[in-house]
C-alpha atoms as a PDB file:
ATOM      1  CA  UNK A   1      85.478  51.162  38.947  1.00  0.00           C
ATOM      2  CA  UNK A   2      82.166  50.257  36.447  1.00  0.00           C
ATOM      3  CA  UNK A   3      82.709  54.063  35.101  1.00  0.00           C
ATOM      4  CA  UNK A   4      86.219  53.836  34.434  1.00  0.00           C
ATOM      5  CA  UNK A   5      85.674  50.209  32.493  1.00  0.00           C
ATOM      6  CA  UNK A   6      82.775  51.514  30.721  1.00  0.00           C
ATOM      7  CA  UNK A   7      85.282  54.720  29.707  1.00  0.00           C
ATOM      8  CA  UNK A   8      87.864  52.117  28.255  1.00  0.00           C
ATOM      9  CA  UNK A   9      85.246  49.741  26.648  1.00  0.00           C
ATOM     10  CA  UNK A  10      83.759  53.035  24.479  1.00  0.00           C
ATOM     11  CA  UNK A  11      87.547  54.600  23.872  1.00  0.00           C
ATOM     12  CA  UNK A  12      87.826  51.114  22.387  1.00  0.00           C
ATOM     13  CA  UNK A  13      84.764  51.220  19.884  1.00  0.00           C
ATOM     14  CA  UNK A  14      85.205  54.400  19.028  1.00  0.00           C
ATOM     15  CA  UNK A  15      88.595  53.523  18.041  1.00  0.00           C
ATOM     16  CA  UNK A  16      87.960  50.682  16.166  1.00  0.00           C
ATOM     17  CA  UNK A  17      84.805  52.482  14.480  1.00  0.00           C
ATOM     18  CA  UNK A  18      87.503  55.266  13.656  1.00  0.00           C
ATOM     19  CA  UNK A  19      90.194  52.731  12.504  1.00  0.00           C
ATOM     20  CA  UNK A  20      87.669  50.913   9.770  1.00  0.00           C
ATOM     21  CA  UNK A  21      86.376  54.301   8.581  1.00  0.00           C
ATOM     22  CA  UNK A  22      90.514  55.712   7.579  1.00  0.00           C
ATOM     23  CA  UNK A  23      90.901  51.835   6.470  1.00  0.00           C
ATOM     24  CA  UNK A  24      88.371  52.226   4.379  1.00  0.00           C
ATOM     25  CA  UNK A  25      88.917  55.417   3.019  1.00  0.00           C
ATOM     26  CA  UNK A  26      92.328  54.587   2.483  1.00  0.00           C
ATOM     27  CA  UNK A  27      91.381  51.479   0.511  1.00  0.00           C
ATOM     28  CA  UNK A  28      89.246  53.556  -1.875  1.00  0.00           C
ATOM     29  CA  UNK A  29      92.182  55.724  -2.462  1.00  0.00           C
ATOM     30  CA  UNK A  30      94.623  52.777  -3.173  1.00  0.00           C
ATOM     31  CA  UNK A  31      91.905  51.664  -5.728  1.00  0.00           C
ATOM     32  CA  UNK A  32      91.099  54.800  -7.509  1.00  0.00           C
ATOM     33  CA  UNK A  33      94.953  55.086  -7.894  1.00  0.00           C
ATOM     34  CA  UNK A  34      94.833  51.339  -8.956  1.00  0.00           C
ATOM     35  CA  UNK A  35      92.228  52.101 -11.343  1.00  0.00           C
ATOM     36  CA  UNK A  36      93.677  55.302 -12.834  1.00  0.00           C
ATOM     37  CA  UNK A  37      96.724  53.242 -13.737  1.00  0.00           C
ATOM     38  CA  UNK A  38      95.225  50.415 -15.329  1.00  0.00           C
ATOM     39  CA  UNK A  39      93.465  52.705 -17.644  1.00  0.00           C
ATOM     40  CA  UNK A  40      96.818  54.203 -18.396  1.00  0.00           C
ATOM     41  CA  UNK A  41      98.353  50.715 -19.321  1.00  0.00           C
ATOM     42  CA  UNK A  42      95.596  49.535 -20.597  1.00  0.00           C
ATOM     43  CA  UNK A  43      95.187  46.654 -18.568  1.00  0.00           C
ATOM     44  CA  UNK A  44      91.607  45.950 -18.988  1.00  0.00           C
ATOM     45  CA  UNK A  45      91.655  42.838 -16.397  1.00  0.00           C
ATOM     46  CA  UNK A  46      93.338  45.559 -13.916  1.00  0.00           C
ATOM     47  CA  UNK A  47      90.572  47.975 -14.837  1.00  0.00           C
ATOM     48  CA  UNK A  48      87.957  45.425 -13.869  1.00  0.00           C
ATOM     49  CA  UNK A  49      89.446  44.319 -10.514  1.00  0.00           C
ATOM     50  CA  UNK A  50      89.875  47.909  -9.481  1.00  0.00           C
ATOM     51  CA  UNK A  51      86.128  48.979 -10.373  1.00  0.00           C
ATOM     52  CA  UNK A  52      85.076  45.563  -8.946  1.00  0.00           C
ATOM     53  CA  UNK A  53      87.081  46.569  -5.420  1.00  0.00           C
ATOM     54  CA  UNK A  54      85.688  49.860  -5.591  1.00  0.00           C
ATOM     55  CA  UNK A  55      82.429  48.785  -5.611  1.00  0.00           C
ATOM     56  CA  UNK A  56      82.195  46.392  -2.960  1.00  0.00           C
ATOM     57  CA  UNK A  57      84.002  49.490  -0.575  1.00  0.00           C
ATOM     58  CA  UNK A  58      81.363  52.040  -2.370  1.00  0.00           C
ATOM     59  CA  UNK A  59      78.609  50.680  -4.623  1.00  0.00           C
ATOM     60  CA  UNK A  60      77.331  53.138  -7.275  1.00  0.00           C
ATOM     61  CA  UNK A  61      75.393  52.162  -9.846  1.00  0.00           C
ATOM     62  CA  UNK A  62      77.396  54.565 -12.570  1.00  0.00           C
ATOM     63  CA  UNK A  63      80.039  52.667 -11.812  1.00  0.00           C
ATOM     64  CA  UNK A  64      78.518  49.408 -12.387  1.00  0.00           C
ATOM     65  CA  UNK A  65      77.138  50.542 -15.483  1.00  0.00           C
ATOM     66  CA  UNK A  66      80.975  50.904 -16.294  1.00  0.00           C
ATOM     67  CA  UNK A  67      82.307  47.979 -14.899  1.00  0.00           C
ATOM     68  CA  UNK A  68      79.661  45.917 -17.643  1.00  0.00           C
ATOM     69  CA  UNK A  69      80.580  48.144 -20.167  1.00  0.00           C
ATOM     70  CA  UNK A  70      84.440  47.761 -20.292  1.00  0.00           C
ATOM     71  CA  UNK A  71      83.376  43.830 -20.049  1.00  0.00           C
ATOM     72  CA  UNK A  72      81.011  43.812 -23.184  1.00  0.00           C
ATOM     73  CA  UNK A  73      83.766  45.582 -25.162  1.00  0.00           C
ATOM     74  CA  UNK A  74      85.869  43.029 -24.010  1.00  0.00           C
ATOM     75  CA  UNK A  75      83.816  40.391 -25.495  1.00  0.00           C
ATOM     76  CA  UNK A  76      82.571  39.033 -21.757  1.00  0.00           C
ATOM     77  CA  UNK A  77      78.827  39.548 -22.427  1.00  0.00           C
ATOM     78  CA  UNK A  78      77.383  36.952 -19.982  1.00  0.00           C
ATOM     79  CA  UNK A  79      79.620  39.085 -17.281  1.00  0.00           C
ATOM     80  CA  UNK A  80      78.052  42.265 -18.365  1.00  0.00           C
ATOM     81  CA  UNK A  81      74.741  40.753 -17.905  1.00  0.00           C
ATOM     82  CA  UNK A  82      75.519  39.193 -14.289  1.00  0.00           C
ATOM     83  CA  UNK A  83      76.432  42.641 -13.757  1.00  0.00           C
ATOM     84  CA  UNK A  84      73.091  44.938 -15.185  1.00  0.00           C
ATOM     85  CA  UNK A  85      70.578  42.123 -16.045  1.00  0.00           C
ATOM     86  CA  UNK A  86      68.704  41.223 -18.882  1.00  0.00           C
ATOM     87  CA  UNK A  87      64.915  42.944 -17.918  1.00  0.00           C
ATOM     88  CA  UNK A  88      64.418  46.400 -19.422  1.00  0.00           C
ATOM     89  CA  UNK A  89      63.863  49.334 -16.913  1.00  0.00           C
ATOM     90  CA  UNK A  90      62.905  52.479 -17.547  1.00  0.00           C
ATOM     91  CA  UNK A  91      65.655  54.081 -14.765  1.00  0.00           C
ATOM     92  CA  UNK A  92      68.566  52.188 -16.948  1.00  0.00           C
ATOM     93  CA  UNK A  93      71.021  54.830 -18.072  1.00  0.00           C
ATOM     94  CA  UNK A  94      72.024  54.524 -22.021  1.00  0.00           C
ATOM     95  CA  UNK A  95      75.193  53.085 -21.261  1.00  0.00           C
ATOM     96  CA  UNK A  96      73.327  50.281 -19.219  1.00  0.00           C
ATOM     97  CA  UNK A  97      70.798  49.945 -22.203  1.00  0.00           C
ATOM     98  CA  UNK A  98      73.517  49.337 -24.795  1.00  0.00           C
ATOM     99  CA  UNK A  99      75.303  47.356 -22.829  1.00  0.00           C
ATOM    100  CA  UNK A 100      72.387  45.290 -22.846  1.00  0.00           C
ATOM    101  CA  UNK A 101      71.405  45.649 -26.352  1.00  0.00           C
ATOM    102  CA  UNK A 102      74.825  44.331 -27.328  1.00  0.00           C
ATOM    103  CA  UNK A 103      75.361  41.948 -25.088  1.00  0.00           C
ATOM    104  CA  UNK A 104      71.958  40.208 -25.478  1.00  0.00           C
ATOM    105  CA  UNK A 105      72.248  39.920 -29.686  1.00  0.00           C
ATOM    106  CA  UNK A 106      76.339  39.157 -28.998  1.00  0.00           C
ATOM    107  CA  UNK A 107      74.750  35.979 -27.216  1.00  0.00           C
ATOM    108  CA  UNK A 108      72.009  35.015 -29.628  1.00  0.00           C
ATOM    109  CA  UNK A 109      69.149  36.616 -28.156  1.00  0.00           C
ATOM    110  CA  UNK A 110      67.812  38.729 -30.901  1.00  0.00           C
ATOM    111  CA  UNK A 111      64.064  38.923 -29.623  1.00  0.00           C
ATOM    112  CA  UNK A 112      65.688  40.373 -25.975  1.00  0.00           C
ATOM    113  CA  UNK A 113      68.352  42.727 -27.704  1.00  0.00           C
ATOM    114  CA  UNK A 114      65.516  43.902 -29.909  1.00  0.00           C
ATOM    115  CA  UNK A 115      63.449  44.761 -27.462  1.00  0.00           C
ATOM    116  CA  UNK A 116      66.594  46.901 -25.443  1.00  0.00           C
ATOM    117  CA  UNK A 117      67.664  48.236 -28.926  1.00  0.00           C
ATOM    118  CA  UNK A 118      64.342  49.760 -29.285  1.00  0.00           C
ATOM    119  CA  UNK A 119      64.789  51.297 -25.715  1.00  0.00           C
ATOM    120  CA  UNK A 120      67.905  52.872 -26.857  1.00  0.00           C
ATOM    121  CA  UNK A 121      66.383  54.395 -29.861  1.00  0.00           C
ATOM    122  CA  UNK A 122      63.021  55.642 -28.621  1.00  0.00           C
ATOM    123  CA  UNK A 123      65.543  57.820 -26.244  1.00  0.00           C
ATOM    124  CA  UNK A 124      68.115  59.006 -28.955  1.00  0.00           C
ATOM    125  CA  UNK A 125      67.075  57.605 -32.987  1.00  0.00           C
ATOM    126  CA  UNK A 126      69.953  57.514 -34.607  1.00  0.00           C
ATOM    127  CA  UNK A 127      70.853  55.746 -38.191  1.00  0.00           C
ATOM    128  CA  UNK A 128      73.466  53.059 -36.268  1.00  0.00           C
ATOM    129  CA  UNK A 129      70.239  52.164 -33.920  1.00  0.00           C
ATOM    130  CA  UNK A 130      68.231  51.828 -37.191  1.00  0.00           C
ATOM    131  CA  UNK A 131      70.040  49.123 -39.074  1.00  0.00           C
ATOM    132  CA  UNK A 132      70.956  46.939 -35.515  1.00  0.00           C
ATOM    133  CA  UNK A 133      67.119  47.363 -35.572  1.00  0.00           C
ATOM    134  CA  UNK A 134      66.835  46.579 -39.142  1.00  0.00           C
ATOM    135  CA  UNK A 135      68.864  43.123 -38.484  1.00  0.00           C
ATOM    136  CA  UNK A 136      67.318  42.109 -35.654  1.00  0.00           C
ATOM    137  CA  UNK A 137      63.600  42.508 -37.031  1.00  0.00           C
ATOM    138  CA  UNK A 138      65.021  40.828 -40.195  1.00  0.00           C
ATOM    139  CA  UNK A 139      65.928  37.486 -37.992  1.00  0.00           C
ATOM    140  CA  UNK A 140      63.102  37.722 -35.784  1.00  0.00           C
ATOM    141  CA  UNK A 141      60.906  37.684 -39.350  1.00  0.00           C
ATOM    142  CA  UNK A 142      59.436  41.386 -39.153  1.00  0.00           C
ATOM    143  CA  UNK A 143      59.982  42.353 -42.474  1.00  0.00           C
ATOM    144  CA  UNK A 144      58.000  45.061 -42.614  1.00  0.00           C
ATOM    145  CA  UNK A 145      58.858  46.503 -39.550  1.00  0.00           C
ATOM    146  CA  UNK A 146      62.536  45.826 -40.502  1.00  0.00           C
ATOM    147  CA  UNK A 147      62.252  48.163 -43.815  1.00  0.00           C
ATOM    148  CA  UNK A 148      61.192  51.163 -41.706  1.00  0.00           C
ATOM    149  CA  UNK A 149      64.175  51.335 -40.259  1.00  0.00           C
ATOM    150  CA  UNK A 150      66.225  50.701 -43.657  1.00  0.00           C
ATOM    151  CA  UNK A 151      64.206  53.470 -45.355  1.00  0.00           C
ATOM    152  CA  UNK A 152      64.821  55.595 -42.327  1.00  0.00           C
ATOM    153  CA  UNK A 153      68.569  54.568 -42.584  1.00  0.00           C
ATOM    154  CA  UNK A 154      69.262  55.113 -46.184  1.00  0.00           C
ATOM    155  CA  UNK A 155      68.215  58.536 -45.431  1.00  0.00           C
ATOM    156  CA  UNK A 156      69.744  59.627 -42.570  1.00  0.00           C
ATOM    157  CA  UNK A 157      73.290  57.274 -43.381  1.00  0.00           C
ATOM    158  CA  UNK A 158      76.271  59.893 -44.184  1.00  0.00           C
ATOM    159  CA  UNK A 159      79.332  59.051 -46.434  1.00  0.00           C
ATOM    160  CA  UNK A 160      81.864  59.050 -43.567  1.00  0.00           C
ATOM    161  CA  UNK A 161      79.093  56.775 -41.283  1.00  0.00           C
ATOM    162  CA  UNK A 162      80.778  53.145 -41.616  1.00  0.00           C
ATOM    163  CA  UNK A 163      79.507  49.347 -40.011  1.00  0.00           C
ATOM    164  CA  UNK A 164      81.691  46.717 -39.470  1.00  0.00           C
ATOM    165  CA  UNK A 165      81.180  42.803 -40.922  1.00  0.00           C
ATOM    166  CA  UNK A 166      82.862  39.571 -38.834  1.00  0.00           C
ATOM    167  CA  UNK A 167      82.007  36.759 -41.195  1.00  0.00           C
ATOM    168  CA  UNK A 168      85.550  36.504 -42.694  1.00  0.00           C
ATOM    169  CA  UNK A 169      88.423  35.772 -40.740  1.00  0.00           C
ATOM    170  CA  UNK A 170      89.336  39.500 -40.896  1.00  0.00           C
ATOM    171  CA  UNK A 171      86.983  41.937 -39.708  1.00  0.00           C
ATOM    172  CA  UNK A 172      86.464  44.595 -42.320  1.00  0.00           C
ATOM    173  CA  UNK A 173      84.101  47.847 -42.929  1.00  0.00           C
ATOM    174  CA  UNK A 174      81.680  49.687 -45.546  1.00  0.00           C
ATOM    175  CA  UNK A 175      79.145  52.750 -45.531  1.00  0.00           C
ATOM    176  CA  UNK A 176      76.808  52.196 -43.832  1.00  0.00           C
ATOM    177  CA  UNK A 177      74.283  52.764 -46.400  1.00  0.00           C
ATOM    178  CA  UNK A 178      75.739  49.752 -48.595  1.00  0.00           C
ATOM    179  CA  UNK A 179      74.941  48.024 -45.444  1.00  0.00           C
ATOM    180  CA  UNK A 180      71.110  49.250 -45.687  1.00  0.00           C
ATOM    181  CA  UNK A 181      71.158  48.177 -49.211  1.00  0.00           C
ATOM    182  CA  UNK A 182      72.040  44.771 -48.280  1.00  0.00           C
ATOM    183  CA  UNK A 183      69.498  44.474 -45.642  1.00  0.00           C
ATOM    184  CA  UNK A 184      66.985  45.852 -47.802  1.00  0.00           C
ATOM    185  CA  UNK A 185      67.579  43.324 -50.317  1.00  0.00           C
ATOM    186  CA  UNK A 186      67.019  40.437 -47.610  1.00  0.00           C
ATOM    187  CA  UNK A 187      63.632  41.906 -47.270  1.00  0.00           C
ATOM    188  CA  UNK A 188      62.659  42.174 -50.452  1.00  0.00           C
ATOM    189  CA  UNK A 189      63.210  38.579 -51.122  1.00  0.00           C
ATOM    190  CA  UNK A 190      61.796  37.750 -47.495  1.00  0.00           C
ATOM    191  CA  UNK A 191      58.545  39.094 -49.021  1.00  0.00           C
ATOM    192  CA  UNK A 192      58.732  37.807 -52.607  1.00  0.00           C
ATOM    193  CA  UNK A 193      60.791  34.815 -53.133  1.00  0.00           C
ATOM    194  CA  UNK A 194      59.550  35.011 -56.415  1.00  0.00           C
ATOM    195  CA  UNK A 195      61.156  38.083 -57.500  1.00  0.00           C
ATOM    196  CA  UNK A 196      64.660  37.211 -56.962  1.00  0.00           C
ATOM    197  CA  UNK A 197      65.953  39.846 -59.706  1.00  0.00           C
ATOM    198  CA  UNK A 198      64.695  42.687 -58.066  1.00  0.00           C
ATOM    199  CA  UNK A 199      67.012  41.622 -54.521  1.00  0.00           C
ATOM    200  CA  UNK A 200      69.785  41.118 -56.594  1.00  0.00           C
ATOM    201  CA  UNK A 201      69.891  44.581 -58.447  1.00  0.00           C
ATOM    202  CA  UNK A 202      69.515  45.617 -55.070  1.00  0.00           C
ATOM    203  CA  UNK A 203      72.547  44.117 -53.736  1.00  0.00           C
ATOM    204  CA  UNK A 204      74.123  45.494 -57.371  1.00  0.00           C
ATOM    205  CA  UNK A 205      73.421  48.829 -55.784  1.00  0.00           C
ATOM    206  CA  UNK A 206      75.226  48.272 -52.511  1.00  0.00           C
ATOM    207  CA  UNK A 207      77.832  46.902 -54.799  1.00  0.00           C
ATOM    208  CA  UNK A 208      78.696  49.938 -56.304  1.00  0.00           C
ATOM    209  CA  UNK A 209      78.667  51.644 -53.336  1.00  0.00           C
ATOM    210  CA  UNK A 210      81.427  48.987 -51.947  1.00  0.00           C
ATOM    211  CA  UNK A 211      82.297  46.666 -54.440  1.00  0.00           C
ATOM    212  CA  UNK A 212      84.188  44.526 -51.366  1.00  0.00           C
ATOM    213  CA  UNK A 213      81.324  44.423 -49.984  1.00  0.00           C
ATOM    214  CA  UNK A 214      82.067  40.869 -49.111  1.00  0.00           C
ATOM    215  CA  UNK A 215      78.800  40.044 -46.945  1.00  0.00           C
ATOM    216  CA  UNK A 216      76.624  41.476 -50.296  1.00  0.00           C
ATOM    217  CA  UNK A 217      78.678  39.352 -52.584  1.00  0.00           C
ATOM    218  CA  UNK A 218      77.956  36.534 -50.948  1.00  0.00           C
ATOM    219  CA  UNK A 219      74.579  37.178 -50.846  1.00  0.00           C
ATOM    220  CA  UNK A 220      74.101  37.481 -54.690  1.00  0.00           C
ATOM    221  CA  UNK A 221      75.913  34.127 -55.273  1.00  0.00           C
ATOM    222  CA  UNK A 222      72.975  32.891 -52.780  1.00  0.00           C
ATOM    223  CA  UNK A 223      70.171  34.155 -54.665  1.00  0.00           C
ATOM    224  CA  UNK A 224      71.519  34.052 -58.239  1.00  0.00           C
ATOM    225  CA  UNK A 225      72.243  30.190 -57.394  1.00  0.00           C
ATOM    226  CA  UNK A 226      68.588  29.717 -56.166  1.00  0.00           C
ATOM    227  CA  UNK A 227      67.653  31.449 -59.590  1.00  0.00           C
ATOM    228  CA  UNK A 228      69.251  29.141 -61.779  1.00  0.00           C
ATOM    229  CA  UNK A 229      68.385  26.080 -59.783  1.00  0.00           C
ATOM    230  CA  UNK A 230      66.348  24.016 -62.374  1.00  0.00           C
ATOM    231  CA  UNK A 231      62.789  23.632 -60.906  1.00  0.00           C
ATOM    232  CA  UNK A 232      61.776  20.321 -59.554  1.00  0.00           C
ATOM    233  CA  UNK A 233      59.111  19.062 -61.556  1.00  0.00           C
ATOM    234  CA  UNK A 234      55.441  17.851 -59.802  1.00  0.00           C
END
């Protein structure tokens, strides 16, 4: 009688065990198929709750990486970083390091991007790297550091290489050596305030690379307004 219970009891567990393991499988089927067809429609909340599904069947970190990418390019950076973290690790893939990179300036943390840009570049230098590095070394006040990277990027910047600019209410591009130009000319008046001329034939020069340059424009009238300010007298 104890043999045949003790028969049943382990017919029943290995059932069960058996069950969970096709329920399971079958889950990560219905969710790859779920996933291939939000990336079809484009459904990039479906895209998330199927990578999000699929990794709580089968965590992998590839697919994490993924899952905070699609939600950095979809403007959810505190996500991304819930995701990946902020700390910089040398076994972060490059997706995982840009993600972090963008993320961390796209939330005002220039210091902490900077440090992940410069992860990202030491791994694959590139002229885009350079001027995200330029900017952020620019804000965080390391001028000279900051024109390395111009003078690296003014080189290595091709005609059809373009950046993008956010501060009007319609997003808009230029080369992306006009956008070196301007940089440059924020450092040059970073490190002589006194020489205001020589930033603003600068930012002629990006001009005439772009002359909708609207960023650079706006940064002349800055600098030619602080020029003819009339000096306060001691």
């Amino acid at each position: 009688m104890k043999k045949s219970v003790l028969i049943l009891v382990a017919a029943i567990l290995l059932s069960g065990s058996y069950g969970y393991a096709q329920t399971k499988s079958e889950l990560l089927k219905h969710y790859e198929a779920f996933y291939d067809q939000m990336r079809l429609q484009g459904d990039v909340d479906g895209v998330i709750n199927a990578l999000t599904h699929l990794n709580v069947l089968s965590p992998s970190k590839e697919r994490n990486d993924t899952l905070a990418y699609i939600y950095a390019n979809d403007n959810q950076h505190l996500q991304a970083l819930n995701i990946i973290g902020i700390e910089k690790l040398d076994s972060d893939s490059n997706l995982a390091i840009q993600v972090k990179a963008v993320s961390l300036k796209a939330l005002n943390q220039p210091k902490r991007a900077l440090e992940q840009f410069e992860a990202l570049y030491a791994r694959e230098p590139n002229a885009y790297l350079a001027y995200e590095l330029a900017d952020l070394k620019v804000q965080t006040g390391d001028n000279a550091g900051a024109m390395k990277h111009v003078e690296y990027g003014i080189a290595n910047a091709k005609d059809d290489m373009k950046y993008a600019f956010y501060e009007r209410q319609q997003p808009y591009e230029v080369p992306l050596k006009a956008a070196f130009i301007h940089v440059k000319a924020l450092i040059q008046y970073n490190m002589d305030k006194t020489n205001i001329d020589q930033a603003i034939a600068t930012l002629d020069e990006a001009l005439a690379i772009d002359p909708n340059f609207n960023l650079a424009s706006l940064s002349k009238q800055a600098l030619t307004s602080r020029k003819e300010a009339p000096t306060e007298k001691k």
